[in-house]
Protein backbone atom coordinates (compact mmCIF):
# COMPACT_ATOMS: atom_id res chain seq x y z
CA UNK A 1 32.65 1.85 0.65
CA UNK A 2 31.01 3.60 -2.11
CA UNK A 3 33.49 6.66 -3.79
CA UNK A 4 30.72 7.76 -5.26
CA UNK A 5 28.87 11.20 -4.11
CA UNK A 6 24.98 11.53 -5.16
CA UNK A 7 22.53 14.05 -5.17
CA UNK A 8 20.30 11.66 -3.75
CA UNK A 9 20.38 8.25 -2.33
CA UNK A 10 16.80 6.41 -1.89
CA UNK A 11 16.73 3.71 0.24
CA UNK A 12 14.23 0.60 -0.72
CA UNK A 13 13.56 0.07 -4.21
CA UNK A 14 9.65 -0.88 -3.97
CA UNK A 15 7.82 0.42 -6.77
CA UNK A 16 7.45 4.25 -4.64
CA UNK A 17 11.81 4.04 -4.18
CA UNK A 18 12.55 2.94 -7.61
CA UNK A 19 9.65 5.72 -9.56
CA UNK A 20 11.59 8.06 -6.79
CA UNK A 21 14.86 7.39 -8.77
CA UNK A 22 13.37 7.30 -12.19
CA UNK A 23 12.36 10.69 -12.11
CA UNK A 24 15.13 12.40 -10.31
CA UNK A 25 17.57 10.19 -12.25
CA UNK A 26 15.54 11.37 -15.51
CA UNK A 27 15.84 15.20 -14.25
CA UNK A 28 19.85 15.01 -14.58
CA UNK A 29 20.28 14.27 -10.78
CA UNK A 30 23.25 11.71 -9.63
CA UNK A 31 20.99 8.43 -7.92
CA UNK A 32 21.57 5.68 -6.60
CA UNK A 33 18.97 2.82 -4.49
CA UNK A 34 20.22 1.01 -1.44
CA UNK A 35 18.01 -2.10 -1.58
CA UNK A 36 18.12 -4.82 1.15
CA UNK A 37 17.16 -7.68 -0.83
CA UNK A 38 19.07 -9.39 -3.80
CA UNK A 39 16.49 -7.76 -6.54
CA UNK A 40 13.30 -5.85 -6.59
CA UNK A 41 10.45 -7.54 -5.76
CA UNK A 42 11.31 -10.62 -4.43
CA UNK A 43 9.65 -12.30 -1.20
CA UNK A 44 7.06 -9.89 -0.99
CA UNK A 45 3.53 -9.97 0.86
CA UNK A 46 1.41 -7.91 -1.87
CA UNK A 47 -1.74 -9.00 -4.03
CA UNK A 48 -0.71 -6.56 -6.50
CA UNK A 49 -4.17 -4.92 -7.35
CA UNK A 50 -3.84 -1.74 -8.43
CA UNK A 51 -6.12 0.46 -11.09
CA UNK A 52 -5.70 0.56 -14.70
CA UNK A 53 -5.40 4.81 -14.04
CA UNK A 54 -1.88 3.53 -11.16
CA UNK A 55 -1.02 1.21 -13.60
CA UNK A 56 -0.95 3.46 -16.53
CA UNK A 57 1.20 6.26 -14.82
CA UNK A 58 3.85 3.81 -13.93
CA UNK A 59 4.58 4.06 -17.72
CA UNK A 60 5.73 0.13 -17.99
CA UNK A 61 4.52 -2.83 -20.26
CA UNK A 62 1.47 -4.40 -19.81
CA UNK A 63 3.04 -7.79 -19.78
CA UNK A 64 3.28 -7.64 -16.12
CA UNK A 65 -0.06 -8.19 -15.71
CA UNK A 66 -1.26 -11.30 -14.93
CA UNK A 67 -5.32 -10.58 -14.88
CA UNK A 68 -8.12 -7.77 -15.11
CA UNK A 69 -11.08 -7.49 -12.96
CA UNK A 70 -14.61 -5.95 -12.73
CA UNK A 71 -16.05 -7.78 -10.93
CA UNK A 72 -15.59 -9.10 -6.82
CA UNK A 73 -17.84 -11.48 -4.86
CA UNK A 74 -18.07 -9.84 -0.96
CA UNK A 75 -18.77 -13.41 1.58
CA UNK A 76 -20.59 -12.29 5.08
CA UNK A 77 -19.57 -14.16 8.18
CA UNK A 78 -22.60 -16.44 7.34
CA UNK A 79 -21.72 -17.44 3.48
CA UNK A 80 -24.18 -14.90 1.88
CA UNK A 81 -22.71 -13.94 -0.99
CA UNK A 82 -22.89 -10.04 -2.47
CA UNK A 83 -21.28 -9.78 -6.41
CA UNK A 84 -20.38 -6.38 -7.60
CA UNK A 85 -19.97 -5.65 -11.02
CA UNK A 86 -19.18 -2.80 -13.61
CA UNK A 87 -18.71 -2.74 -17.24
CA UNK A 88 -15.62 -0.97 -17.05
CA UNK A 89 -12.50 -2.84 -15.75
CA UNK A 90 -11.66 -1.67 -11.86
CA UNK A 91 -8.30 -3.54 -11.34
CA UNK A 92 -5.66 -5.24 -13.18
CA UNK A 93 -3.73 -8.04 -10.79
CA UNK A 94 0.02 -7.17 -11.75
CA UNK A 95 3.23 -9.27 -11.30
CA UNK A 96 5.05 -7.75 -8.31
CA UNK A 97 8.55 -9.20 -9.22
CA UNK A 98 7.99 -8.48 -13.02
CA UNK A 99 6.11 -4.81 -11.87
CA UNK A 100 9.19 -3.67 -9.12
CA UNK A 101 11.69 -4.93 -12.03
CA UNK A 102 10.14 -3.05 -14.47
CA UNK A 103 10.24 0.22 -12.37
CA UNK A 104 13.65 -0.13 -11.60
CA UNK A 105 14.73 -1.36 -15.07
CA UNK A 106 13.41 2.65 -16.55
CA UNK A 107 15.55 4.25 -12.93
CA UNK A 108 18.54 2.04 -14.35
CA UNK A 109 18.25 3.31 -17.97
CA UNK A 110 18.44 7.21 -16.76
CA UNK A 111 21.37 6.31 -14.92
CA UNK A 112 20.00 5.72 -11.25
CA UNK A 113 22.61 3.07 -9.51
CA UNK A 114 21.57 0.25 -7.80
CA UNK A 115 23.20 -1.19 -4.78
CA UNK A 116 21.18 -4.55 -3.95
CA UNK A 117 21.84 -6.95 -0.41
CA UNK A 118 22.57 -3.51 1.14
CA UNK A 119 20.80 -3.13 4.42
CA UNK A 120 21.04 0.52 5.25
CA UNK A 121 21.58 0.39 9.35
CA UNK A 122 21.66 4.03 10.31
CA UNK A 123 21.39 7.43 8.37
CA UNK A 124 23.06 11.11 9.63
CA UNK A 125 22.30 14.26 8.63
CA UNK A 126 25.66 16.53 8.28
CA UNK A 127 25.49 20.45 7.73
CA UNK A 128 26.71 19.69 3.90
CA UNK A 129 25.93 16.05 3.11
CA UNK A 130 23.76 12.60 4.37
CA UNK A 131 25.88 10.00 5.69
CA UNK A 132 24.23 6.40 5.09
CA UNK A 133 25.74 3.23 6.42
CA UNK A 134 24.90 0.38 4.74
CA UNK A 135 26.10 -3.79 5.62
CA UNK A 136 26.38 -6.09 2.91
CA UNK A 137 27.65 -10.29 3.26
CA UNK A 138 30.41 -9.81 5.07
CA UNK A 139 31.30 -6.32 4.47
CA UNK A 140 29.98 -2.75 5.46
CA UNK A 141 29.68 0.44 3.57
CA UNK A 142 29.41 4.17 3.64
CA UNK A 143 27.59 6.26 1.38
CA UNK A 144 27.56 9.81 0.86
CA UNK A 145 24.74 12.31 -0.79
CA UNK A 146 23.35 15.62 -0.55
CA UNK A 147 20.05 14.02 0.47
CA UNK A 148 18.27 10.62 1.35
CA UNK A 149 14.70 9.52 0.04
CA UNK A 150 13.80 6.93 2.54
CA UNK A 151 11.34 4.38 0.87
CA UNK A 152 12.35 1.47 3.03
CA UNK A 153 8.66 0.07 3.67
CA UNK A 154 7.44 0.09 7.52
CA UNK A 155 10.82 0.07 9.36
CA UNK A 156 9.83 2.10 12.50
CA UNK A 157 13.56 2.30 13.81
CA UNK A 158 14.99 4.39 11.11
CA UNK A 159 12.76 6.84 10.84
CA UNK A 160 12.78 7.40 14.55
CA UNK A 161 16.61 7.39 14.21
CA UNK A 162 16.01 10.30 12.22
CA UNK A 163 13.96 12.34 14.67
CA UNK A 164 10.60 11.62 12.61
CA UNK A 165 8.87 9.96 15.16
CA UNK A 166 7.30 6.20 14.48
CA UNK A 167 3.79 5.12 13.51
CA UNK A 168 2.33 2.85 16.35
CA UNK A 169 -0.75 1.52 15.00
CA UNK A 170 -0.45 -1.09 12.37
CA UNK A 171 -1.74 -4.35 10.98
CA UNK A 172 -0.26 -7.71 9.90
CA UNK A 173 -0.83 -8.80 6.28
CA UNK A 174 -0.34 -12.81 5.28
CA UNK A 175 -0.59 -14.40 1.91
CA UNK A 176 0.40 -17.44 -0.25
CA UNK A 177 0.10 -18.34 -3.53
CA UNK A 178 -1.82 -21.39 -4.10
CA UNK A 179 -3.62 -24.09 -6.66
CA UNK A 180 -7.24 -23.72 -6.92
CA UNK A 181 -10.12 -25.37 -9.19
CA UNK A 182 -13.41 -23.30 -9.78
CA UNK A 183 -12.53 -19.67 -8.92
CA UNK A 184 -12.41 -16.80 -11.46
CA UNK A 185 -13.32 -13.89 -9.57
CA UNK A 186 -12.10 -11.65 -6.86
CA UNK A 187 -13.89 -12.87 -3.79
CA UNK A 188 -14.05 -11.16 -0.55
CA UNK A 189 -14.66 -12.65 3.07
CA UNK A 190 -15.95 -10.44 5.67
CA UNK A 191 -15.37 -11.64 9.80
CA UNK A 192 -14.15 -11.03 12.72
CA UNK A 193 -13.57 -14.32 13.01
CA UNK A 194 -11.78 -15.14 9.93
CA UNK A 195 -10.05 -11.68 9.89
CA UNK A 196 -10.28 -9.74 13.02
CA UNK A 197 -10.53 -6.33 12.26
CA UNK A 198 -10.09 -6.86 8.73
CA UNK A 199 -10.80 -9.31 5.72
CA UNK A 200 -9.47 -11.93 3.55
CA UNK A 201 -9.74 -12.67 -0.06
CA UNK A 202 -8.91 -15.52 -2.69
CA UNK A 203 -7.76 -13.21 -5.58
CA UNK A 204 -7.15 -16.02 -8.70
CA UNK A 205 -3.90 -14.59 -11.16
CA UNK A 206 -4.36 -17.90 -13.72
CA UNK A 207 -6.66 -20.57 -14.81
CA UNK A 208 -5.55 -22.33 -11.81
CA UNK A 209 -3.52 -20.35 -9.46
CA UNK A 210 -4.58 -17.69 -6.45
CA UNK A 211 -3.56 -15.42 -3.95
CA UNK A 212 -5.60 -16.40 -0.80
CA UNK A 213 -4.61 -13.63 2.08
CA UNK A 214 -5.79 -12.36 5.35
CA UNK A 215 -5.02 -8.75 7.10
CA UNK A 216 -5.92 -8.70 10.89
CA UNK A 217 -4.91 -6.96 13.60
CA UNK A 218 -2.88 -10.04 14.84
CA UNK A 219 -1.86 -13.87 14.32
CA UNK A 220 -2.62 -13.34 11.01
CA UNK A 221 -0.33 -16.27 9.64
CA UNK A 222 -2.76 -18.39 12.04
CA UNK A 223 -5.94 -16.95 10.47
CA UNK A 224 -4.95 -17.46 7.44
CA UNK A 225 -3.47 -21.03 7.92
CA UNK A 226 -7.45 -21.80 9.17
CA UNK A 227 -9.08 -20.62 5.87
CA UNK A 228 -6.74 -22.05 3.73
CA UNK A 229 -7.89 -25.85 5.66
CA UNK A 230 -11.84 -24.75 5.05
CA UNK A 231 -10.85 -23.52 1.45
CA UNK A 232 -8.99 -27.20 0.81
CA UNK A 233 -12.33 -28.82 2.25
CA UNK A 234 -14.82 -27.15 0.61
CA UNK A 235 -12.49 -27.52 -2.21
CA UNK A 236 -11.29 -24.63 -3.18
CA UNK A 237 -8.14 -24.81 -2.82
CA UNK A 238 -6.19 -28.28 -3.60
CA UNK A 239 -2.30 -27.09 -2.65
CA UNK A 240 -1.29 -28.07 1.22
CA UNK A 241 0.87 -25.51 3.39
CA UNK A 242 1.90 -23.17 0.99
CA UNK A 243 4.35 -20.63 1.52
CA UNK A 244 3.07 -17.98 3.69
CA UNK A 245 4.42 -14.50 3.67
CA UNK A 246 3.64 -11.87 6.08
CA UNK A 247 4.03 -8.16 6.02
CA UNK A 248 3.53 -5.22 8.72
CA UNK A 249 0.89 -2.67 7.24
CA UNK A 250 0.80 0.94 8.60
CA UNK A 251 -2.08 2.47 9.73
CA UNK A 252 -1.96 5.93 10.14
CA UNK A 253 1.14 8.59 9.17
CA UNK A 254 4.39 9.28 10.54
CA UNK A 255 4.70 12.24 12.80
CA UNK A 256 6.46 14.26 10.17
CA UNK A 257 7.96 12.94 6.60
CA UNK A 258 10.73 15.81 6.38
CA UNK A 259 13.64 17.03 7.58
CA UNK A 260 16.76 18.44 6.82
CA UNK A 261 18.12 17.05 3.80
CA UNK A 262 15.67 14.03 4.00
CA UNK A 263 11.96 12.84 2.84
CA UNK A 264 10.03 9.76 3.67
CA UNK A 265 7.59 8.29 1.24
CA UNK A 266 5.47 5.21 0.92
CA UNK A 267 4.82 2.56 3.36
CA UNK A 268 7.52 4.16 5.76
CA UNK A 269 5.50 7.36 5.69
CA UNK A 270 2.17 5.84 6.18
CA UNK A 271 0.54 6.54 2.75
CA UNK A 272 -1.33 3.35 2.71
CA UNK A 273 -5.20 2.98 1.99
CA UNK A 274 -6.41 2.09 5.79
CA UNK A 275 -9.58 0.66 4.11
CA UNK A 276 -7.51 -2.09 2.13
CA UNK A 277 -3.95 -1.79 3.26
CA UNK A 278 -2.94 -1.05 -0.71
CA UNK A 279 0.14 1.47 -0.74
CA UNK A 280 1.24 1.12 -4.07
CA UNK A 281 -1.12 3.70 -5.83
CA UNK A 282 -0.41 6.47 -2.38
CA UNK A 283 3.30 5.54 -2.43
CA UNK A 284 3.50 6.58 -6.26
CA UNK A 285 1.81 9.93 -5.38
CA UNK A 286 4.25 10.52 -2.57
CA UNK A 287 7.09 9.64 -4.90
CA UNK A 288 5.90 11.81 -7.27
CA UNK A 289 5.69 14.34 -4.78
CA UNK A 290 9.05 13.96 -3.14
CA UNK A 291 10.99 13.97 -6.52
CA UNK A 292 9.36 17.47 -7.74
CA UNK A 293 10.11 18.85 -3.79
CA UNK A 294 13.70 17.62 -4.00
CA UNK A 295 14.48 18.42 -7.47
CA UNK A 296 13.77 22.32 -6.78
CA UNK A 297 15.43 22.34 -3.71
CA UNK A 298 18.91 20.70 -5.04
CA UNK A 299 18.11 23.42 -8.45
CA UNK A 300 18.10 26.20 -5.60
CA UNK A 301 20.66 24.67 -2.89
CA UNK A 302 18.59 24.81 -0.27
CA UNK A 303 17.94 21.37 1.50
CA UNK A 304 16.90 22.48 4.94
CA UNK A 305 13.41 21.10 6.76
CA UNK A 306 11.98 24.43 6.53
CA UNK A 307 12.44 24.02 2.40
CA UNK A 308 11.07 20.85 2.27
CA UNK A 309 8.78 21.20 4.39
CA UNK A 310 6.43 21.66 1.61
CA UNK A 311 6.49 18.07 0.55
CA UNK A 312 4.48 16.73 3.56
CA UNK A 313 1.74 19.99 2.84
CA UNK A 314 1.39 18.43 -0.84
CA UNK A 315 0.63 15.20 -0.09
CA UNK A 316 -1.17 15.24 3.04
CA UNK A 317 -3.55 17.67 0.98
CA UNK A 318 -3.68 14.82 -1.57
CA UNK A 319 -4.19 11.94 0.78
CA UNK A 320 -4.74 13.40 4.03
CA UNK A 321 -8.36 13.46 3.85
CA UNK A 322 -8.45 9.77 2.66
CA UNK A 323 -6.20 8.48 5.17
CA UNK A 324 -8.78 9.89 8.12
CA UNK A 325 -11.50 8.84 6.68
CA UNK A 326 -10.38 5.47 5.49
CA UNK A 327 -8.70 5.27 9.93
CA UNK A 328 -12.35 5.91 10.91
CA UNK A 329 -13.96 3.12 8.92
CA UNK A 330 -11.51 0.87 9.94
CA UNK A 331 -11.92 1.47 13.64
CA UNK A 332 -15.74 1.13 13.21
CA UNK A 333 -15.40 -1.71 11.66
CA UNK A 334 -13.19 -3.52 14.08
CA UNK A 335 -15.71 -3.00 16.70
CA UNK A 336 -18.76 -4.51 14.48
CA UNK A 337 -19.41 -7.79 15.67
CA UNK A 338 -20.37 -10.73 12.61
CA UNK A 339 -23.76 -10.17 13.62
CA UNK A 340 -23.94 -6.97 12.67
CA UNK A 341 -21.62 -7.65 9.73
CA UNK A 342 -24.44 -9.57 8.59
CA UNK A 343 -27.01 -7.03 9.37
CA UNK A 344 -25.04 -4.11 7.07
CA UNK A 345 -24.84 -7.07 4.61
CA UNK A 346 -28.44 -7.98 4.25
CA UNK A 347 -29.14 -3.77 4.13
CA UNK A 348 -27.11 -3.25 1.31
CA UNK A 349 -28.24 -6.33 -1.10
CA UNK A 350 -31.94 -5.96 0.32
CA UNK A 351 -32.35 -1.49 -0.37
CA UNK A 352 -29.92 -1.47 -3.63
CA UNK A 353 -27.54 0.78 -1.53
CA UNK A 354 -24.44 -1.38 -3.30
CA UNK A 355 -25.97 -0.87 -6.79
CA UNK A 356 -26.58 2.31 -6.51
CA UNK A 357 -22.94 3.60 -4.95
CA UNK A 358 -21.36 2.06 -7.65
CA UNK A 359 -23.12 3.95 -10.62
CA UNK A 360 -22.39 7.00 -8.30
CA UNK A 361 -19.99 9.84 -10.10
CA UNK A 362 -17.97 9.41 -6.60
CA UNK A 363 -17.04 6.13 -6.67
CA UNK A 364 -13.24 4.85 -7.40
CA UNK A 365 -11.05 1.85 -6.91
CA UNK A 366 -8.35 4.57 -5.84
CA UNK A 367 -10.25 7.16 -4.06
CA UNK A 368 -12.53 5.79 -1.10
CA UNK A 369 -13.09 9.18 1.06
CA UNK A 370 -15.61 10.70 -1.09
CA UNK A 371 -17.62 7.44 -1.56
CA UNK A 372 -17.86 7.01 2.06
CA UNK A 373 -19.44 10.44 2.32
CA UNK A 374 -21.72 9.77 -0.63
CA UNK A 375 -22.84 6.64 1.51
CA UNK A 376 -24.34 8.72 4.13
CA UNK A 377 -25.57 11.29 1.45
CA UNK A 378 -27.90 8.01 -0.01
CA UNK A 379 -29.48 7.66 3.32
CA UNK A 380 -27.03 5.15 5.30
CA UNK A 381 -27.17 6.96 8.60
CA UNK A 382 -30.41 6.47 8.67
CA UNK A 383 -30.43 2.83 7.71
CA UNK A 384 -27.84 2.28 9.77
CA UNK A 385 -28.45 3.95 12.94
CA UNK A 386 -29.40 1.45 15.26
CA UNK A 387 -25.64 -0.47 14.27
CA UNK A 388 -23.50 2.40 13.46
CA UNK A 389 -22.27 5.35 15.54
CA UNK A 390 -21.34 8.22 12.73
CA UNK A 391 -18.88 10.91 14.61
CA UNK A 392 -20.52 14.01 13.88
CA UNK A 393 -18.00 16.01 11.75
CA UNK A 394 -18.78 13.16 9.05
CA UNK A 395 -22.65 13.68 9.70
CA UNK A 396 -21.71 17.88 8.78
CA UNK A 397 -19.95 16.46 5.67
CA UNK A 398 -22.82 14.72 4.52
């Protein structure tokens, strides 16, 4: 039982719940973070690529980063091999443990309070205050605040506890960490039958280590346990049955991501790239975003739905757009068999469509929407209209 009463509690301290508590913490606001695990970051299922630009407005050390990249090397069903380049670096691969630390290190030093091995079971919204109930070994505890940030990752139950609704589409995410000789770039494998629905990659953090993941739509623990056996015989990869982590990736948004005296940002409120299942760099936004809503709303006393109602307005005019798109793409691509995977492939190495996308003023390793729509601007309906189906509002776009 916690005798403490906050202005806000935020529940999950992932790098979107503990930025959350950094800035409302740094604003003068009483915080504290109901984590579930022992400390941030720990036994996660993340690759941990994220722009320099994400990086940057994090405002932490760069000695959580464990590589940069501009480069990738995209693999088609078949083995033919696409490399991408720029002069400019794209991505830095970051330290998840040392990154969520970090984050929650600053929310610590402006006073935020941290409450870790505290799985939060059930929230209720009073006329005056947020009740949270909370279990920890062998004990179980109340909390109190005049409103709850819920940043708990993709936990379907509480939100729909909470009268939000629950996002129903999703994916599955697995990933281990393992020895490799021979790889120092990012490389990319594209098919349905490695990764339905999805890809994999082999993403090397050291001279001799990697992250070697899969997303699919299911089994994806299986999937992945098959390409790590062709990446130990083609020798790749020398470590045998790794650790494997897995992780459930929204797809899609939650009905609604207010209510009274409550906001819902991150992973639990679907702000995840559908086109790569990143949510680190759309989770920031939406923390950003929830801590200016909040922190006007406790200034004027008014914590009602209608009040913060504005907070889902801001950031589904931010990301909205992206998340749509990036849906569509992913449903089109789910239905592509690998022959046709191999068809778009030879297109874009054989007309320079890859090339010339990437010296286009639209493209971004953070913003895909408006790089999709340049695509059909350069002529890609047209080269790919006897394998594609565009809908038609993206043909007006165009």
């Amino acid at each position: 039982m916690s005798s403490e009463f906050y202005d806000i509690i935020v529940v999950g301290a992932g790098p979107a719940g503990s930025y959350a508590a950094y800035k409302l913490a740094s604003l003068g606001h009483r915080v504290a973070v109901l984590e579930q695990k022992q400390a941030p970051g720990i036994d996660i299922c993340c690759t941990g690529i994220i722009s320099p630009e994400c990086f940057d407005s994090f405002g932490i050390a760069p000695d959580v980063i464990l590589t940069r990249a501009n480069s990738a090397k995209f693999l088609s069903p078949l083995g033919k091999s696409l490399r991408l380049e720029t002069e400019k670096v794209q991505a830095y691969v970051i330290d998840r443990v040392s990154f969520d630390q970090a984050i929650a290190a600053k929310a610590k030093a402006q006073g935020a309070d941290y409450f870790f091995s505290s799985r939060v079971t059930d929230i209720v919204i009073n006329r005056d205050w947020a009740q949270i109930e909370a279990l920890y070994p062998g004990s179980r505890g109340i909390f109190n605040a005049r409103a709850v940030i819920v940043a708990s990752g993709f936990k379907p139950k509480l939100s729909q506890r909470l009268g939000l609704g629950r996002i129903t589409n999703f994916a599955i995410g697995a990933q281990a960490e393992v020895e490799t000789q021979g790889i120092d770039e990012v490389e990319i494998y594209l098919s349905q039958e490695i990764a339905p629905g999805f890809f994999a990659w082999l993403v090397p953090t050291s001279e001799n280590k990697a992250l070697a993941g899969v997303i699919s739509s299911s089994h994806a623990k299986l999937h992945l346990g098959k390409l790590l056996d062709d990446f130990f015989y083609q020798g790749k990869v020398i470590s045998r049955e790794p650790e494997i982590r897995q992780k459930t990736i929204p797809l899609g948004t939650l009905a609604r991501t207010y209510g009274d005296r409550v906001l819902v940002i991150g992973d639990a409120a679907g702000q995840v790239k559908p086109t790569t299942g990143g949510g680190i760099y759309f989770g920031h936004l939406g923390a950003q975003m929830a801590a200016g809503v909040l922190h006007q709303a406790l200034v004027n006393g008014d914590l009602s739905a209608t009040c913060l109602s504005c907070y889902e307005k801001e950031w589904k005019a931010k990301m909205g757009k992206e998340i749509f798109l990036g849906c569509w793409v992913r449903r089109l691509y789910a239905r592509l068999s690998d022959q046709r995977i191999e068809q778009i492939f030879h297109i874009v190495d054989s007309d320079g469509i890859a090339e010339s996308l990437l010296k286009s003023p639209d493209f971004s390793f953070d913003w895909h929407g408006n790089l999709i729509l340049a695509a059909l601007k350069h002529g890609m309906t047209r080269q790919f209209s006897k394998i594609l189906h565009f809908p038609e509002e993206l043909k007006a776009k165009s």
